[in-house]
Protein backbone atom coordinates (compact mmCIF):
# COMPACT_ATOMS: atom_id res chain seq x y z
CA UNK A 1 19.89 -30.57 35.05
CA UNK A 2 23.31 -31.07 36.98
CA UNK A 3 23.87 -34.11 38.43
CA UNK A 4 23.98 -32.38 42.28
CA UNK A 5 20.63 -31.35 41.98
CA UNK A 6 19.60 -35.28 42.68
CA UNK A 7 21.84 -36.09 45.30
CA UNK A 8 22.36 -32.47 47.27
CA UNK A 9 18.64 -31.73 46.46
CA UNK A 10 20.06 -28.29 46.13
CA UNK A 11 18.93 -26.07 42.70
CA UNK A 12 21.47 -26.38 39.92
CA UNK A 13 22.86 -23.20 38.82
CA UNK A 14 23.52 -22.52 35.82
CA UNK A 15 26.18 -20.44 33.72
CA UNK A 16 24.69 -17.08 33.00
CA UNK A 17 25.12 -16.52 29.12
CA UNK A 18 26.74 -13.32 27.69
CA UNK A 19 24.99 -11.35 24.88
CA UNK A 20 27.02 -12.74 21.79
CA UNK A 21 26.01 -16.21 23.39
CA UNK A 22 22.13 -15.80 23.88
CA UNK A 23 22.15 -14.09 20.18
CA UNK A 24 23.96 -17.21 18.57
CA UNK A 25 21.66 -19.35 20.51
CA UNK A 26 18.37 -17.64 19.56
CA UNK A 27 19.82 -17.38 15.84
CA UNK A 28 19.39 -21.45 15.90
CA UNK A 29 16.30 -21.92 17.81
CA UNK A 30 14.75 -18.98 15.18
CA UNK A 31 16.41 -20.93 12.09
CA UNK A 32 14.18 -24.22 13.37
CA UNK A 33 11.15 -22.91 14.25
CA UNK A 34 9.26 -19.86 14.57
CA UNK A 35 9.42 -17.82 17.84
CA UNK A 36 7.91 -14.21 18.97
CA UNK A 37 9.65 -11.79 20.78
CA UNK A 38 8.11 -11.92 24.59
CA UNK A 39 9.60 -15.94 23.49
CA UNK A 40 13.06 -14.67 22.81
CA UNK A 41 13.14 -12.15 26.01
CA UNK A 42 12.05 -15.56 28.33
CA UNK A 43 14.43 -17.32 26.96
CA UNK A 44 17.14 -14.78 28.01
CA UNK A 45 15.53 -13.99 30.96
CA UNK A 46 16.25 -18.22 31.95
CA UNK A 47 19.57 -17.77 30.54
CA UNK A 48 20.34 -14.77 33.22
CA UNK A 49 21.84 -12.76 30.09
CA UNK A 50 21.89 -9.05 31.81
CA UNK A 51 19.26 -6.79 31.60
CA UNK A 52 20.71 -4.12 29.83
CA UNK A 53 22.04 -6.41 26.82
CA UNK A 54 19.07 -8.26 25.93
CA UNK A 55 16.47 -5.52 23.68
CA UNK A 56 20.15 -5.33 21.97
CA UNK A 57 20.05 -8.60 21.41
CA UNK A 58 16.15 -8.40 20.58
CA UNK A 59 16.93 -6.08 18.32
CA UNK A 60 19.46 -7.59 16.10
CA UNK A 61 17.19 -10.31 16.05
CA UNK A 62 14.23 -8.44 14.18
CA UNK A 63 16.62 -6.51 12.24
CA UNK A 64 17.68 -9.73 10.98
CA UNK A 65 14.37 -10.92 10.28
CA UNK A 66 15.17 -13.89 12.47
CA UNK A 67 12.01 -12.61 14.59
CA UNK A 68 8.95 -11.22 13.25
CA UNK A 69 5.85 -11.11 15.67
CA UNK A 70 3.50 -10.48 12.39
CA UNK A 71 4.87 -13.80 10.73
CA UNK A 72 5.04 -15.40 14.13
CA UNK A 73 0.94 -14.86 14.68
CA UNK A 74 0.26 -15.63 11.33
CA UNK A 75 1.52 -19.07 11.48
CA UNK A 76 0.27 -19.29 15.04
CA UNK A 77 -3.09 -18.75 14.19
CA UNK A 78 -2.97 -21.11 10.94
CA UNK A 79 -1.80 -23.22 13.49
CA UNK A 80 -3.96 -23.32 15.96
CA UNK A 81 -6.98 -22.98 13.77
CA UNK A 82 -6.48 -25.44 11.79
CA UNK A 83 -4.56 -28.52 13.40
CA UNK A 84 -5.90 -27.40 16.98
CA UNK A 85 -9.48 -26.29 16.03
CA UNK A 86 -9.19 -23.40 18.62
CA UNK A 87 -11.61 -20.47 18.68
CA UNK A 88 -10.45 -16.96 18.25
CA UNK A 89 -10.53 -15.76 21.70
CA UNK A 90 -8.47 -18.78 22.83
CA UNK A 91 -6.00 -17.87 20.15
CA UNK A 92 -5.83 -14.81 20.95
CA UNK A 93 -5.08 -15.25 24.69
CA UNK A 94 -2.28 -17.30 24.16
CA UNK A 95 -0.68 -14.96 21.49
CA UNK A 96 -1.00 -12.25 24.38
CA UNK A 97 0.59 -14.53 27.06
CA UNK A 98 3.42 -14.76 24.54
CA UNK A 99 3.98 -10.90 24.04
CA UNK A 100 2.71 -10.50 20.83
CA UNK A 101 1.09 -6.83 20.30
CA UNK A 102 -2.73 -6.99 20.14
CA UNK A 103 -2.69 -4.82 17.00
CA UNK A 104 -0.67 -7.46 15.42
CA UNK A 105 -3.08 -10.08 17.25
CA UNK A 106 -5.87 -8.53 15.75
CA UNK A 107 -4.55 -8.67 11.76
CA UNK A 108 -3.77 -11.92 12.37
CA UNK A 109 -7.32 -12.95 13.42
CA UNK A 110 -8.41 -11.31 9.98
CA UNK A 111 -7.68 -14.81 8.44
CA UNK A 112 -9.90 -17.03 10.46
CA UNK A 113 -13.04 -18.20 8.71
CA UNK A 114 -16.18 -18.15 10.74
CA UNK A 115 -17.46 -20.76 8.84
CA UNK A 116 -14.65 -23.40 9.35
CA UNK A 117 -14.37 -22.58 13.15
CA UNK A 118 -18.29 -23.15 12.97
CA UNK A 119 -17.85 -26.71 11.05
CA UNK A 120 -15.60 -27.83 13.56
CA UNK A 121 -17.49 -27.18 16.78
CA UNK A 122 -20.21 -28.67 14.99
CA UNK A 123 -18.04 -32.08 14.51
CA UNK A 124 -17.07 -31.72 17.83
CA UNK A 125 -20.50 -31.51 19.08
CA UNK A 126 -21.86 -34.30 16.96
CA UNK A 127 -18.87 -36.59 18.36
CA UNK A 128 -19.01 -35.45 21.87
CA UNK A 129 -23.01 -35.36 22.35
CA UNK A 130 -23.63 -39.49 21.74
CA UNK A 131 -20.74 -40.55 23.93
CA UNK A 132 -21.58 -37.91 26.82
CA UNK A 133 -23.25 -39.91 29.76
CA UNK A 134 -26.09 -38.03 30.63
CA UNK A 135 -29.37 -38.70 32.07
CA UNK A 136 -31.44 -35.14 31.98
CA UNK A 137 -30.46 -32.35 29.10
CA UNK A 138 -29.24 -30.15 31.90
CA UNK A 139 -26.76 -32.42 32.59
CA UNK A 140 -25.55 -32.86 29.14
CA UNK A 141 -25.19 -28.59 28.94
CA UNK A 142 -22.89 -29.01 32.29
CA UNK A 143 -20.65 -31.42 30.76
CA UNK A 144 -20.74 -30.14 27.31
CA UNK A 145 -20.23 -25.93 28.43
CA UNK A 146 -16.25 -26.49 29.63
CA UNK A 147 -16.15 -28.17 25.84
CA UNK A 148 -17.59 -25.11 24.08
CA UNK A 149 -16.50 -22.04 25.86
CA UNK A 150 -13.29 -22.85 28.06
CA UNK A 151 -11.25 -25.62 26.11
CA UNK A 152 -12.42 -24.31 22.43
CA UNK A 153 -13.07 -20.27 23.41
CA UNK A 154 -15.67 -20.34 21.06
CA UNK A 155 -17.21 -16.50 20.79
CA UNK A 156 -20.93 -17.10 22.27
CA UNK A 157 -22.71 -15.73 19.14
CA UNK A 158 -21.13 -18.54 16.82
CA UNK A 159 -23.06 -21.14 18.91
CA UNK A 160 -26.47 -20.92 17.97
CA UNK A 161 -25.36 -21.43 14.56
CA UNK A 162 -23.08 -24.18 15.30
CA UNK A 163 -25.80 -26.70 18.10
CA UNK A 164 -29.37 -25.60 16.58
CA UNK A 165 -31.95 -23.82 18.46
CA UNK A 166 -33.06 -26.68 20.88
CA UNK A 167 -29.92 -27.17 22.41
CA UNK A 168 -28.23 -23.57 21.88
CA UNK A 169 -30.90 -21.60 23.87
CA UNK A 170 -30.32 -24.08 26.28
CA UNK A 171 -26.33 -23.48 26.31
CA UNK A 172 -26.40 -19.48 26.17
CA UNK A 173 -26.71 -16.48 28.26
CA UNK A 174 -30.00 -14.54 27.21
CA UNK A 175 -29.93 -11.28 27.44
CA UNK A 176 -30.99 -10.68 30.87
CA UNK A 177 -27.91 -12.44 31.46
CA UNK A 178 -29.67 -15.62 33.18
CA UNK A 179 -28.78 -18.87 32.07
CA UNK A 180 -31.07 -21.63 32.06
């Protein structure tokens, strides 16, 4: 940020940067860490390098192998999986809001195991559960649903498994769709 944009209160603008300069820039950020393409064409997009130029520049970069989306979900999912515990939808949905192909979405979900995503939302259950104030069960399924299905986008048919029968039944949609 310029130092205007505090006093004047006005927006600071910035330098647009050419091609060469958004590639040699992207080169670093893509040496450090690992970045996907929709990543790379945001990037330029905040850097105002012209329209035109920047699948150019896009394109040097995967030629280069300094961007690979396949490698890029791979690690993402890994990731997420692991050190996040996140469920495969949730994965999945941020991969997408980062421009990453679904087919290549898709193979990268291939390496999740069931059974680990299972363990964890059974840790996190066991943790959460004793600590949740509650004073009827319903209660306990309001405050524990945002848990499950929104922050963890665990796939509905993994929670049976993962909460037991007393509690699951009480946490899932039957199949007349009614939830009780």
């Amino acid at each position: 940020m310029c130092r205007e944009e505090f006093v004047a209160k006005k927006p600071c603008e910035r330098k647009p940067k050419s091609a060469q300069q958004a590639l040699q820039a992207l080169m670093r950020l893509c040496a450090r860490s690992e970045k996907s393409s929709g990543d790379a064409l945001r990037l330029m997009q905040t850097w105002q390098v012209p329209q035109a130029e920047r699948r150019g520049v896009l394109d040097r970069l995967v030629k280069e192998r300094f961007i690979d989306d396949s490698r890029y979900a791979d690690a993402y999912v890994r990731e997420k999986s692991h050190l996040s515990v996140w469920g495969a939808r949730k994965i999945a949905m941020h991969l997408r809001q980062k421009g990453v192909d679904k087919n290549v979405i898709d193979e990268a979900l291939k390496q999740l195991d069931g059974e680990k995503e299972l363990s964890g939302l059974v840790e996190k259950l066991r943790r959460k559960i004793p600590v949740t104030k509650h004073s009827t069960e319903y209660e306990l399924r309001g405050k524990l649903l945002p848990l499950i299905f929104l922050a963890r986008a665990i796939e509905y048919a993994v929670l049976p498994l993962a909460v037991g029968p007393t509690i699951a039944y009480t946490l899932i949609f039957f199949e007349e769709g009614l939830f009780i």
